[in-house]
Protein backbone atom coordinates (compact mmCIF):
# COMPACT_ATOMS: atom_id res chain seq x y z
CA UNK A 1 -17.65 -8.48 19.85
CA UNK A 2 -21.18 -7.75 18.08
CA UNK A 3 -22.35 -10.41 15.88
CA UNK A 4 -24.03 -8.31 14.19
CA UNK A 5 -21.06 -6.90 12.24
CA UNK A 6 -19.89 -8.41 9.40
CA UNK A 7 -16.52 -9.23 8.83
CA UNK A 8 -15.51 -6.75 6.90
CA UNK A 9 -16.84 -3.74 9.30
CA UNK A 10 -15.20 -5.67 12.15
CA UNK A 11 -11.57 -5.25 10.69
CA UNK A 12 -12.23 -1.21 10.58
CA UNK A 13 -11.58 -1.67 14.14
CA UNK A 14 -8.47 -4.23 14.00
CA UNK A 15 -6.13 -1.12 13.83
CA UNK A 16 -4.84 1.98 15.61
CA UNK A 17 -3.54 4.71 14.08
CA UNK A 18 -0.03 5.85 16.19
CA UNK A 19 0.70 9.24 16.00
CA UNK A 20 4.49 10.02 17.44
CA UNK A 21 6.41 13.55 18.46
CA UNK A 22 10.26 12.02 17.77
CA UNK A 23 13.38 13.79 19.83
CA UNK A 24 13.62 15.83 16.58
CA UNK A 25 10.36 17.50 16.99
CA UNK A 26 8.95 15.81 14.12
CA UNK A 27 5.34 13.87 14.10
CA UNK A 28 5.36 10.29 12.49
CA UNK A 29 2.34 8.42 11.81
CA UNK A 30 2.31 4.31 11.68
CA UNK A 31 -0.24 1.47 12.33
CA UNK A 32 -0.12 -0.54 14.62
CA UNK A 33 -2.83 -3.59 15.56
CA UNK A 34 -4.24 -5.42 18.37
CA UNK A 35 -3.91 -9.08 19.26
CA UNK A 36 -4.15 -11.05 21.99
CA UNK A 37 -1.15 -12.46 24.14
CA UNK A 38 -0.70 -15.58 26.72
CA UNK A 39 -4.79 -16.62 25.58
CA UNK A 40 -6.27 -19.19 28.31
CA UNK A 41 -9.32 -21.07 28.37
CA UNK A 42 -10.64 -19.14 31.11
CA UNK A 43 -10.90 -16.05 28.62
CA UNK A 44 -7.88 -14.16 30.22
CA UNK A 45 -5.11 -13.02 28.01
CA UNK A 46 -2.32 -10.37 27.68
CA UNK A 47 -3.75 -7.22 25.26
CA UNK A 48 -1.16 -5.68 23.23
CA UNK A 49 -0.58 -3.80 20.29
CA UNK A 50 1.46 -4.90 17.24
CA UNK A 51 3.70 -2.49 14.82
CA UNK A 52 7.40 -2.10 13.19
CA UNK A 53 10.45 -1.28 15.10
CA UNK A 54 10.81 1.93 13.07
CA UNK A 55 7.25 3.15 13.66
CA UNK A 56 8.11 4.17 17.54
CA UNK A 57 11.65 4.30 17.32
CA UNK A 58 13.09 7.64 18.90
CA UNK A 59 9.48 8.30 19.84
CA UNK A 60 9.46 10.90 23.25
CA UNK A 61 5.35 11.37 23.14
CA UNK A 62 2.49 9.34 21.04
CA UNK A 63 -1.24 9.50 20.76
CA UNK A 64 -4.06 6.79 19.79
CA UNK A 65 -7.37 7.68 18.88
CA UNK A 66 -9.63 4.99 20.15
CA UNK A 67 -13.24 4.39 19.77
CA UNK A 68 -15.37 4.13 23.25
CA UNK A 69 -18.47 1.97 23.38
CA UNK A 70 -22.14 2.75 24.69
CA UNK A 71 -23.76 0.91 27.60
CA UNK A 72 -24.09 -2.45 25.42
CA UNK A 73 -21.19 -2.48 24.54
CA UNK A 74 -21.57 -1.57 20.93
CA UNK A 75 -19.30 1.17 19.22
CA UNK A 76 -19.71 4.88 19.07
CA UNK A 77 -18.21 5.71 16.02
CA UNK A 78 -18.16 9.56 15.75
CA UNK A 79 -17.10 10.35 18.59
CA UNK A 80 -13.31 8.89 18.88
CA UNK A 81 -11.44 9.40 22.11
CA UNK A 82 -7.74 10.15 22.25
CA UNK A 83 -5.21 8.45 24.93
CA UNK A 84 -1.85 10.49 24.59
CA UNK A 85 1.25 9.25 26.55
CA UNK A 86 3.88 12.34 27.82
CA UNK A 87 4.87 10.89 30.97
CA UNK A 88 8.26 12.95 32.21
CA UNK A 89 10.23 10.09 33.14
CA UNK A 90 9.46 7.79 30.33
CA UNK A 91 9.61 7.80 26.59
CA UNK A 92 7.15 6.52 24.51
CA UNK A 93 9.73 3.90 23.01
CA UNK A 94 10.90 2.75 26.18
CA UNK A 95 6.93 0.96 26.61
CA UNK A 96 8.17 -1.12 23.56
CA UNK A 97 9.55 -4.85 23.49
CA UNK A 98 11.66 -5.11 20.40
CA UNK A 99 11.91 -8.01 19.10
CA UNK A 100 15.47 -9.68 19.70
CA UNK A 101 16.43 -10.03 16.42
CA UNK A 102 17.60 -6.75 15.00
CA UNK A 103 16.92 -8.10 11.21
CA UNK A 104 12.77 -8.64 12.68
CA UNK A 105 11.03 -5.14 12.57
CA UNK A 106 8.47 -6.11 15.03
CA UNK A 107 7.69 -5.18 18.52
CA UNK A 108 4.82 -4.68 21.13
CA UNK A 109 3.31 -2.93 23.72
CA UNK A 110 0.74 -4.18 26.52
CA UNK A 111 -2.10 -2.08 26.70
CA UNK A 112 -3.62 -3.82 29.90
CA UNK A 113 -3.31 0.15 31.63
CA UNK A 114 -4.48 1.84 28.31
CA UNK A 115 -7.64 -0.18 28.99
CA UNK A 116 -8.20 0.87 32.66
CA UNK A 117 -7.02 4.37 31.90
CA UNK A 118 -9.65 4.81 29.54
CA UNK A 119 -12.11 3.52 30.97
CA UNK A 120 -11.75 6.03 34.21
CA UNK A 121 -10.98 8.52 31.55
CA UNK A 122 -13.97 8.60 29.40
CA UNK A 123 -16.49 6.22 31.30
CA UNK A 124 -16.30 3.12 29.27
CA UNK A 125 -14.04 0.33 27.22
CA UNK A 126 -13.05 1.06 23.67
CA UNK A 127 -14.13 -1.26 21.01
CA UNK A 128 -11.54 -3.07 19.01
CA UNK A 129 -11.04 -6.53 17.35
CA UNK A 130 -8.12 -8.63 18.28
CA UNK A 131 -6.26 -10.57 16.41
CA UNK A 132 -4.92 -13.81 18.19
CA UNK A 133 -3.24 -17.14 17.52
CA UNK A 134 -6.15 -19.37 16.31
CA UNK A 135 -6.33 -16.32 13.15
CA UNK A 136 -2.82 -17.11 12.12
CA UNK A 137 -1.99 -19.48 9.21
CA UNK A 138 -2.03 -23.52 10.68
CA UNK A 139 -0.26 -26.18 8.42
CA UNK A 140 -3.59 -27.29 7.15
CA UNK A 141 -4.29 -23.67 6.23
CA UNK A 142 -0.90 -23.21 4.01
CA UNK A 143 -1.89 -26.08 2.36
CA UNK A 144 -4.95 -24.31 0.68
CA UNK A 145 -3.13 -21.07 0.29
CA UNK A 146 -2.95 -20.54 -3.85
CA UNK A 147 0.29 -19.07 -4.98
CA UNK A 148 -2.12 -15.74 -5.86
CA UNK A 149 -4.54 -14.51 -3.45
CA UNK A 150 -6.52 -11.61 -2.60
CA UNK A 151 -5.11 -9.31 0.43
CA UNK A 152 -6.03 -6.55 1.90
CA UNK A 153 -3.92 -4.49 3.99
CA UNK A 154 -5.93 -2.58 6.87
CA UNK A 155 -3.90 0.96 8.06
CA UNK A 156 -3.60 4.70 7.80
CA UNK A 157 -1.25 5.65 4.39
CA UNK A 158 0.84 8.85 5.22
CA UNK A 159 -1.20 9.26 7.97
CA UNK A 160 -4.60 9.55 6.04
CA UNK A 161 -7.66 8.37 8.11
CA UNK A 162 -11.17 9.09 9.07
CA UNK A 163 -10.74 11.08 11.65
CA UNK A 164 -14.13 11.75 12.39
CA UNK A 165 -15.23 8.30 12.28
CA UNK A 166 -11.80 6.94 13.00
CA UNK A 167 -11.71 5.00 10.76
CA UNK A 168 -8.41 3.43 8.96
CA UNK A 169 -7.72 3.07 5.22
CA UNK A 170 -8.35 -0.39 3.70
CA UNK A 171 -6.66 -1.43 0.40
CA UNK A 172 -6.75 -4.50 -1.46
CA UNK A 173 -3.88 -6.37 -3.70
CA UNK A 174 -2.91 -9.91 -4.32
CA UNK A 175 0.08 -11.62 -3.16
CA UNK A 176 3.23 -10.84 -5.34
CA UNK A 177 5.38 -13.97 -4.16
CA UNK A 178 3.80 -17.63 -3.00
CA UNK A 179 3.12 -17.45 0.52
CA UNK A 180 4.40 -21.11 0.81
CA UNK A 181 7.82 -20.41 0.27
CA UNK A 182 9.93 -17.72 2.27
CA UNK A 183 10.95 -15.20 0.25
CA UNK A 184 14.82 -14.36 -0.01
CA UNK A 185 15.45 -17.47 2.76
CA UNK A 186 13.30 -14.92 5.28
CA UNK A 187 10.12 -15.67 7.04
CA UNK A 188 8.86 -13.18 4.53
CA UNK A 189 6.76 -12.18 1.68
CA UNK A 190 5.73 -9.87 -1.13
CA UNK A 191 2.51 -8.47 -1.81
CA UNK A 192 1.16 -6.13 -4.68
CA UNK A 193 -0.09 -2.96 -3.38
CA UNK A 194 0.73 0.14 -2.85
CA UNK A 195 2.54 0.95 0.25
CA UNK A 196 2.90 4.54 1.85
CA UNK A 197 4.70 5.43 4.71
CA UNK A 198 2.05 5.60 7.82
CA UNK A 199 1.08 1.89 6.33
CA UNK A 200 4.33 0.47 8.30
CA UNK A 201 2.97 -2.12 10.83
CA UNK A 202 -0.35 -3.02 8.52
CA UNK A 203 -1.91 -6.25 9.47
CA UNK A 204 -2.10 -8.38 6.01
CA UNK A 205 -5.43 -10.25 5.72
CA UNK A 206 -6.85 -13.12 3.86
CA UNK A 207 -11.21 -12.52 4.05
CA UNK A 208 -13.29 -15.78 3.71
CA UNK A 209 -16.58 -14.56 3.85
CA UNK A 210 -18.13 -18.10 3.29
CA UNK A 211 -16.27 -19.82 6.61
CA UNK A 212 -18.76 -20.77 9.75
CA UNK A 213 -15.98 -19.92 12.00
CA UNK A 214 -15.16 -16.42 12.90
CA UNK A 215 -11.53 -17.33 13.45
CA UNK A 216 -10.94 -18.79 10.20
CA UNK A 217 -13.14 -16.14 8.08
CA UNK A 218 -10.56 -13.62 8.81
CA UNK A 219 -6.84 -14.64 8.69
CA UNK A 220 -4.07 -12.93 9.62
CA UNK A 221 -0.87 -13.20 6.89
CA UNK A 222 1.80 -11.01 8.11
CA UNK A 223 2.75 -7.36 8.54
CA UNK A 224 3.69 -4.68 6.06
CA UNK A 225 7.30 -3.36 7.22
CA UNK A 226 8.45 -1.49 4.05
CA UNK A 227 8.18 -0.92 -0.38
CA UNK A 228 11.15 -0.98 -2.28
CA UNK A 229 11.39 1.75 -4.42
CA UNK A 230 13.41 2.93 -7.82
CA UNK A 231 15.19 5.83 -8.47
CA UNK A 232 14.37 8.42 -11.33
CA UNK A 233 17.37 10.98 -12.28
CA UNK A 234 16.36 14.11 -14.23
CA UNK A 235 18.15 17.75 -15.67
CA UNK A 236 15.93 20.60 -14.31
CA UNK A 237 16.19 23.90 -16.85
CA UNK A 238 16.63 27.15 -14.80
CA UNK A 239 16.90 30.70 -16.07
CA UNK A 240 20.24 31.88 -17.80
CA UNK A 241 21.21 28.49 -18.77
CA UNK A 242 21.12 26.93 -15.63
CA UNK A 243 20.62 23.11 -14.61
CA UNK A 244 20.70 20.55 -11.75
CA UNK A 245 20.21 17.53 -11.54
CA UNK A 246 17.41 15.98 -9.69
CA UNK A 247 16.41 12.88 -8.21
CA UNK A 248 13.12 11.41 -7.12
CA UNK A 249 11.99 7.85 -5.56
CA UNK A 250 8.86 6.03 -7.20
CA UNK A 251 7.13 3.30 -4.91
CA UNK A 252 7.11 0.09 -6.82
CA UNK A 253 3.80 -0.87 -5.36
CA UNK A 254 5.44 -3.53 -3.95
CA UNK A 255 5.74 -4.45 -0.03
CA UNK A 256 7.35 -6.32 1.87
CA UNK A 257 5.62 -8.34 4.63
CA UNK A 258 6.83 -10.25 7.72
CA UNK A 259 5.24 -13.70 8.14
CA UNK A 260 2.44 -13.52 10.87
CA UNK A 261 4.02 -16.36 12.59
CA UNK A 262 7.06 -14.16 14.07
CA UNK A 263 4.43 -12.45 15.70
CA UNK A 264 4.69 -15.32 18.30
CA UNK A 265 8.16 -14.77 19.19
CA UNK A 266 6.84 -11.62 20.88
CA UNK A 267 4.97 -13.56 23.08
CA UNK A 268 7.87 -14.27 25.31
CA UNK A 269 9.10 -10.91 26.42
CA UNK A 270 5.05 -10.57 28.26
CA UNK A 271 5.61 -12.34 31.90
């Protein structure tokens, strides 16, 4: 990681934009984000990449776009590499582990061979920030958390990025329900923003630009699953005294967001 990056460059490179062909033959876009598995002390630790259930589901081919580094290590920005993944006896789903409880819509992938396949691909390691426990909310930390705070949610919204930079979307909101409490009984809560489709698996971020400690400057809140939205019924006029009836759904700008610390539960499907 270069120190010389503030925090809020560094999370421009928390995310990866996941761009799916489904059985259907249509493309989907999602985010999805990296953290670090099975941590140790010696500095080893399982990569993988976080996003929603729905994101990959029914996937059958996917690309990333990933940014490589130069000799030191530092990023190359405009110039963003892509890692697709077609293989004939796989689907892109099947790299997935759900997580076991259908009501969670959270899974993960280890990208251990992304890594190495990269690296013989296009000569070096791609640059990325990883999430990992110590960035997830302690008890000490919940404590502090006001009943409104600032958020921002990192991703690509219907797909839109910086593609020549690659570069994801950032927006910022405040949290619609307390984070203390779960929302609705579920390890859950609401924020105020506008969600998109493509924002699905959004890591949800408290910034602390004023903490010593990279670990607790940037914390990690949950992940955006889905927006509920209302519906708007209309009479549309036609020629020779014509009508029908249409319907349309508005976004709320509302989202719902998993609690971070389900993230863990992952953990255990990695050997």
């Amino acid at each position: 990681m270069d120190n010389q990056l503030s925090i809020s460059e560094l999370i421009n490179y928390a995310t990866v934009r996941i761009e799916c062909l489904l059985k259907d033959n249509r493309i989907s876009t999602g985010t999805g984000f990296f953290f670090k598995f099975k941590e140790q002390s010696n500095g080893s630790f399982c990569p993988v990449i976080i996003t929603n259930k729905h994101v990959i589901e029914n996937a059958v081919k996917a690309r990333f776009y990933l940014t490589p580094t130069d000799n030191k290590g530092n990023p190359i920005d405009n110039k963003p590499k892509s890692i697709s993944f077609n293989a004939p006896f796989e689907t892109f789903e099947s790299r997935w582990h759900f997580h076991p409880d259908p009501k969670v819509d959270l899974c993960a992938m280890g990208i251990t061979d992304v890594s190495y396949l990269f690296k013989q691909k296009f000569g070096s390691y791609f640059y990325t920030l990883f999430f990992n426990k110590n960035m997830l909310p302690k008890a000490s930390d919940k404590k502090s958390i006001s009943a409104i705070e600032d958020v921002y949610m990192i991703g690509y919204p219907n797909g839109l990025w910086d593609n020549v930079n690659n570069k994801p979307i950032i927006r910022k909101g405040i949290t619609a329900t307390n984070f203390k409490f779960d929302y609705q009984g579920e390890k859950e809560f609401l924020i105020d923003m506008a969600c998109f489709p493509g924002s699905s698996g959004s890591p949800i971020v408290l910034i602390n630009t004023e903490a010593e400690i990279m670990t607790r400057k940037l914390m990690l809140l949950g992940v955006l699953y889905a927006g509920p939205q209302h519906i708007i019924e209309g009479t549309l006029e036609l020629t020779h005294n014509r009508k029908i009836k249409t319907t349309s759904n508005i976004p709320n700008n509302l989202g719902y967001v998993i609690k971070s610390e389900r993230i863990i539960e992952l953990e255990q499907l990695f050997k």
